[in-house]
C-alpha atoms as a PDB file:
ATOM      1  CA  UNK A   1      19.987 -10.213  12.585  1.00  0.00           C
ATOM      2  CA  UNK A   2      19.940  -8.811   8.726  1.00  0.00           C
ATOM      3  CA  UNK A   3      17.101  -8.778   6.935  1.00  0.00           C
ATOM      4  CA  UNK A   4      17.785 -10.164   3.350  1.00  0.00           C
ATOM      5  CA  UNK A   5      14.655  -9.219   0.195  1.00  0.00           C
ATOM      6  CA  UNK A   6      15.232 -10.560  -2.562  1.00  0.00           C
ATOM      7  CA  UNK A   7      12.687  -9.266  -5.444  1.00  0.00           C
ATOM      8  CA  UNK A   8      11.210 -12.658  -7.195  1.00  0.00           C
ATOM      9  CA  UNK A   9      10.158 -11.945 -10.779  1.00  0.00           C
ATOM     10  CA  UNK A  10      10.439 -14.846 -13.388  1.00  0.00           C
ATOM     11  CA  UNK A  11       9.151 -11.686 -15.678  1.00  0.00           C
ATOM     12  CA  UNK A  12      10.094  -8.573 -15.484  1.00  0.00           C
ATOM     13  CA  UNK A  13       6.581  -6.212 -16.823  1.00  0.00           C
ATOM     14  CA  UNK A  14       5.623  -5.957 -12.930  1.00  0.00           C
ATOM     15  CA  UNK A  15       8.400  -3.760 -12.209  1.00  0.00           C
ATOM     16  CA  UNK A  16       8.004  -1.802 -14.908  1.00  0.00           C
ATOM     17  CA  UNK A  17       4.985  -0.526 -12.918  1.00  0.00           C
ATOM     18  CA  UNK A  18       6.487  -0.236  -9.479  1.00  0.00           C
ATOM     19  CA  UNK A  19       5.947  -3.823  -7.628  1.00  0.00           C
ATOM     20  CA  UNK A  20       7.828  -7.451  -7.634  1.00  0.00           C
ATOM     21  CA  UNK A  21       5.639 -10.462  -8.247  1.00  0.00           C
ATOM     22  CA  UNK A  22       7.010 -11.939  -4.921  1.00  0.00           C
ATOM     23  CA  UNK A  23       8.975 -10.912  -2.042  1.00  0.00           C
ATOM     24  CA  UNK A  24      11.396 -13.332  -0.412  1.00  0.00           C
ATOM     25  CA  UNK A  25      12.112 -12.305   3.210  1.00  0.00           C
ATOM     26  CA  UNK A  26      14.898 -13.900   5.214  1.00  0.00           C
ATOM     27  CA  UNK A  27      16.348 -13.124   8.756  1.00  0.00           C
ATOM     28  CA  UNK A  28      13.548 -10.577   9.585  1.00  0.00           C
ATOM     29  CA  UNK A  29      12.414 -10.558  13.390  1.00  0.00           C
ATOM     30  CA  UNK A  30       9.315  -8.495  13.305  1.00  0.00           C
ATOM     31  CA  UNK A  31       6.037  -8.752  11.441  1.00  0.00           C
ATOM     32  CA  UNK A  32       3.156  -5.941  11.149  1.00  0.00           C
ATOM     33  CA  UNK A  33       0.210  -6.470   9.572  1.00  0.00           C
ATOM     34  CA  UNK A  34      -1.528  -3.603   8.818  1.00  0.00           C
ATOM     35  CA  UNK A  35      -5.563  -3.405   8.541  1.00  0.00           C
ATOM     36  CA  UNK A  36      -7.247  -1.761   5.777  1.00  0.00           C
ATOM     37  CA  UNK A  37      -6.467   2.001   5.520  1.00  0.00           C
ATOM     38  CA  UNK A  38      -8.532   3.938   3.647  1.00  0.00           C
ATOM     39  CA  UNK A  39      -8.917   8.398   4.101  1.00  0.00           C
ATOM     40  CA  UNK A  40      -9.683   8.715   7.437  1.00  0.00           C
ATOM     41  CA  UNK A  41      -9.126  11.825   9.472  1.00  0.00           C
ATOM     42  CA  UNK A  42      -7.234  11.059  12.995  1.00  0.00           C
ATOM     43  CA  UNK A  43     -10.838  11.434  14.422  1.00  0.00           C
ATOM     44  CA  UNK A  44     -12.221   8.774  12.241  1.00  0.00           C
ATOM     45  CA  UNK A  45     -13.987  10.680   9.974  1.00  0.00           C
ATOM     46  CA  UNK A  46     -14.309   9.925   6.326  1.00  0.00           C
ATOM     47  CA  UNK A  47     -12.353  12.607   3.967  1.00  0.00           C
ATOM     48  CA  UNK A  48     -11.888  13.560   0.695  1.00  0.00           C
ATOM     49  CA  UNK A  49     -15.687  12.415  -0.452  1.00  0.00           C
ATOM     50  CA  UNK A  50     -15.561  11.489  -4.141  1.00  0.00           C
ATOM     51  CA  UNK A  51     -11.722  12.504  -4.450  1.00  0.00           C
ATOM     52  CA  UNK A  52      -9.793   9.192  -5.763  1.00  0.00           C
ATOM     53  CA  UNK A  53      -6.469  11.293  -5.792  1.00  0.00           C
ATOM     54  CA  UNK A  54      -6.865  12.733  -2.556  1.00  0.00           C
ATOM     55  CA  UNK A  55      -8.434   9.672  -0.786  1.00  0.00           C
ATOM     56  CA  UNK A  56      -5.269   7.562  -2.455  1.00  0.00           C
ATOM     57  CA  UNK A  57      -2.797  10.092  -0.666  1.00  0.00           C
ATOM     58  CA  UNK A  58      -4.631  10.093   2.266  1.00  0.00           C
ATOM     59  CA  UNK A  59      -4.988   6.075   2.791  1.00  0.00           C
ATOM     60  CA  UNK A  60      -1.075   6.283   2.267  1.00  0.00           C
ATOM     61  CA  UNK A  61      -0.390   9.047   4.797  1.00  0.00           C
ATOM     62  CA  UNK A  62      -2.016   6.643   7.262  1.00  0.00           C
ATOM     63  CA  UNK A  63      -0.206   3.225   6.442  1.00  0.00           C
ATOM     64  CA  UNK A  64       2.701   5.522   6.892  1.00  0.00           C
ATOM     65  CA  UNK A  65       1.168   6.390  10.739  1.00  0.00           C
ATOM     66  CA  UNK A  66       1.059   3.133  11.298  1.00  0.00           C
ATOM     67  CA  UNK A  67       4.499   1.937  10.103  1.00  0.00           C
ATOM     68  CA  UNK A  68       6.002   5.048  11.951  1.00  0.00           C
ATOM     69  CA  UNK A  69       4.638   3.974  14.960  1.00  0.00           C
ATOM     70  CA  UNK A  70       5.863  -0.211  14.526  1.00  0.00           C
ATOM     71  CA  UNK A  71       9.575   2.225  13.971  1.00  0.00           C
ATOM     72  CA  UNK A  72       8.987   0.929  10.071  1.00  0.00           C
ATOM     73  CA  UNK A  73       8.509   2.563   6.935  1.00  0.00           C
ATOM     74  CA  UNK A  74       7.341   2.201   3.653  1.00  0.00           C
ATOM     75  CA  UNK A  75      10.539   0.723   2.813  1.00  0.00           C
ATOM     76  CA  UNK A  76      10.036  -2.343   4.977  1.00  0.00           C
ATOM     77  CA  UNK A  77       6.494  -3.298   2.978  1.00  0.00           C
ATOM     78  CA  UNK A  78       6.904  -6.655   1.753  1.00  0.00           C
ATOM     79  CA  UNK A  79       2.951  -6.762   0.943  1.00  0.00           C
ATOM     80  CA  UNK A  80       0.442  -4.451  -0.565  1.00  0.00           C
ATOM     81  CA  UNK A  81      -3.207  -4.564  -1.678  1.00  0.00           C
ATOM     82  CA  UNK A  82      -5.230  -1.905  -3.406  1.00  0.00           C
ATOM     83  CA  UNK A  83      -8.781  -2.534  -2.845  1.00  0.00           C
ATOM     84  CA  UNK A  84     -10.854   0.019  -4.943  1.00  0.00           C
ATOM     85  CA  UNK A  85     -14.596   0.492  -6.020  1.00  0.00           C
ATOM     86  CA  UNK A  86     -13.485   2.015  -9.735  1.00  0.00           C
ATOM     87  CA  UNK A  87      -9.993   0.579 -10.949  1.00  0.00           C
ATOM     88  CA  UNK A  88     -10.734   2.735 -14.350  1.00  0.00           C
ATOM     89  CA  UNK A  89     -11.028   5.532 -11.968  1.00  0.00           C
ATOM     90  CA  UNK A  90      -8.193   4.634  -9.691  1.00  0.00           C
ATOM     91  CA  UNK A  91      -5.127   4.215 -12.387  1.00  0.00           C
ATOM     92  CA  UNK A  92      -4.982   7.892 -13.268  1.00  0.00           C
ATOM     93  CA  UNK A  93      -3.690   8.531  -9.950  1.00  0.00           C
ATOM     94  CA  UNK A  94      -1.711   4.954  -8.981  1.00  0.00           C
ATOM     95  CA  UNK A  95       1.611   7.506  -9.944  1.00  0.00           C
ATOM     96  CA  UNK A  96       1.210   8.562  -6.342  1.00  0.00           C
ATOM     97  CA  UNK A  97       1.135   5.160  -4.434  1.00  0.00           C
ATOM     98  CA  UNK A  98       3.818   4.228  -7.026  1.00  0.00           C
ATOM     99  CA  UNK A  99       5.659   7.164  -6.645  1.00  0.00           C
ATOM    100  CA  UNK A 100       5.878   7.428  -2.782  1.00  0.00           C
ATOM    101  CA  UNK A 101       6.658   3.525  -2.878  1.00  0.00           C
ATOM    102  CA  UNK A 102       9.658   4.327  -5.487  1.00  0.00           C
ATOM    103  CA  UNK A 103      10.696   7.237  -3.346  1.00  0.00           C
ATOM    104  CA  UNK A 104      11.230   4.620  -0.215  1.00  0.00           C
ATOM    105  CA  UNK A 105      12.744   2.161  -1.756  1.00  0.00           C
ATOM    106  CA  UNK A 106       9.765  -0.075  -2.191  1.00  0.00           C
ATOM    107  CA  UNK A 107       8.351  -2.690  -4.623  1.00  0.00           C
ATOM    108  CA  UNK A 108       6.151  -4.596  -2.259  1.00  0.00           C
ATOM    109  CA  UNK A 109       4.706  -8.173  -3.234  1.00  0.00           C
ATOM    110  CA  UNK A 110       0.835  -5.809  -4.638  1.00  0.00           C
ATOM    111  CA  UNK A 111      -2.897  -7.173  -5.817  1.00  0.00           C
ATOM    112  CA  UNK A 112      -5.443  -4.514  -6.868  1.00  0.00           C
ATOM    113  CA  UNK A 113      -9.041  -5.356  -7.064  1.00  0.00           C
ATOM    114  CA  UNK A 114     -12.038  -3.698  -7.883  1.00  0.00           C
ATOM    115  CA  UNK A 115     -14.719  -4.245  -4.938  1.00  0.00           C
ATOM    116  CA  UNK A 116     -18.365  -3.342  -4.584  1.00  0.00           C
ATOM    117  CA  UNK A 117     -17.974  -0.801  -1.843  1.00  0.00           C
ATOM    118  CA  UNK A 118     -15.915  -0.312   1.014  1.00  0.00           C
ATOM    119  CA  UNK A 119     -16.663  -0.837   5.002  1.00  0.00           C
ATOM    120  CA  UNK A 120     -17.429   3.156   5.136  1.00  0.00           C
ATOM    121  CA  UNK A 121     -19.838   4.649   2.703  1.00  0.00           C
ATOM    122  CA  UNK A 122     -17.914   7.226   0.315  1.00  0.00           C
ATOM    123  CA  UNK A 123     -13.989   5.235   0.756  1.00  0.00           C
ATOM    124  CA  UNK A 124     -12.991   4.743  -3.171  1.00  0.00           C
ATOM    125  CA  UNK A 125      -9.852   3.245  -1.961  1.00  0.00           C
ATOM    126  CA  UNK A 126      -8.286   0.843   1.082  1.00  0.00           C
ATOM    127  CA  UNK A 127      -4.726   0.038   1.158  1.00  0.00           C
ATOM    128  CA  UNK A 128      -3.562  -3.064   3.642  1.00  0.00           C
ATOM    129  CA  UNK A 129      -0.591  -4.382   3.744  1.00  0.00           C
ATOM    130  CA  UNK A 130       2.334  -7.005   5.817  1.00  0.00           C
ATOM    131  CA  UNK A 131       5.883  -5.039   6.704  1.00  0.00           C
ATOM    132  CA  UNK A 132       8.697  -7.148   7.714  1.00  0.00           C
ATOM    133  CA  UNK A 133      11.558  -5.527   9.887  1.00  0.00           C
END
């Protein structure tokens, strides 16, 4: 069966900054929902202590792990939240979620929000998100 998106913006500012307001998915067959992934080594250890760019590129590597192994990719993201504990902090570097998203093809449905903290002491930044394939 083909998969039909169709971006749904009744304004167009959102995509001036890499995401559709709404993503209308038709025909698809298989659903992942992916937990929160924040900069975690393969071993489970928190990385990148204090580093918003380099936790940001981590959490990304791993929603990647787990699309590549539901045979997805970023390009089949249909939903995205940024959970962070310092949005001031986390916008200088948002060029490298936005850019890896452009790179794929991407514009998921995406809501940022600033939290307290995150489940592991030291995460700045948790990415979760639903692919559709």
């Amino acid at each position: 069966m083909t998969i039909v998106r169709t971006a749904v913006n009744p304004t167009t500012w959102s995509t001036a900054l890499g995401f559709n307001q709404g993503e209308l998915v038709e025909g698809g067959t298989r659903v992942l929902h992916l937990s929160g992934q924040t900069a975690m080594s393969a071993e489970g250890r928190p990385e990148h202590d204090g580093d918003m760019a380099a936790q940001l590129a981590l959490a990304l590597d791993n929603v990647e792990a787990v699309l590549r192994d539901a045979d997805m990719t970023l390009a089949d993201l249909v939903r995205l939240s940024v959970y962070t504990t310092d949005i001031d902090a986390l916008m200088p570097h948002y060029g490298v979620l936005a850019g890896r998203l452009a790179a794929a093809g991407a514009a998921p449905a995406t809501t940022m929000l600033q939290v307290v903290r995150l489940a592991v002491p030291g995460q700045l930044v948790e990415l979760e998100g639903t692919a559709v394939a």
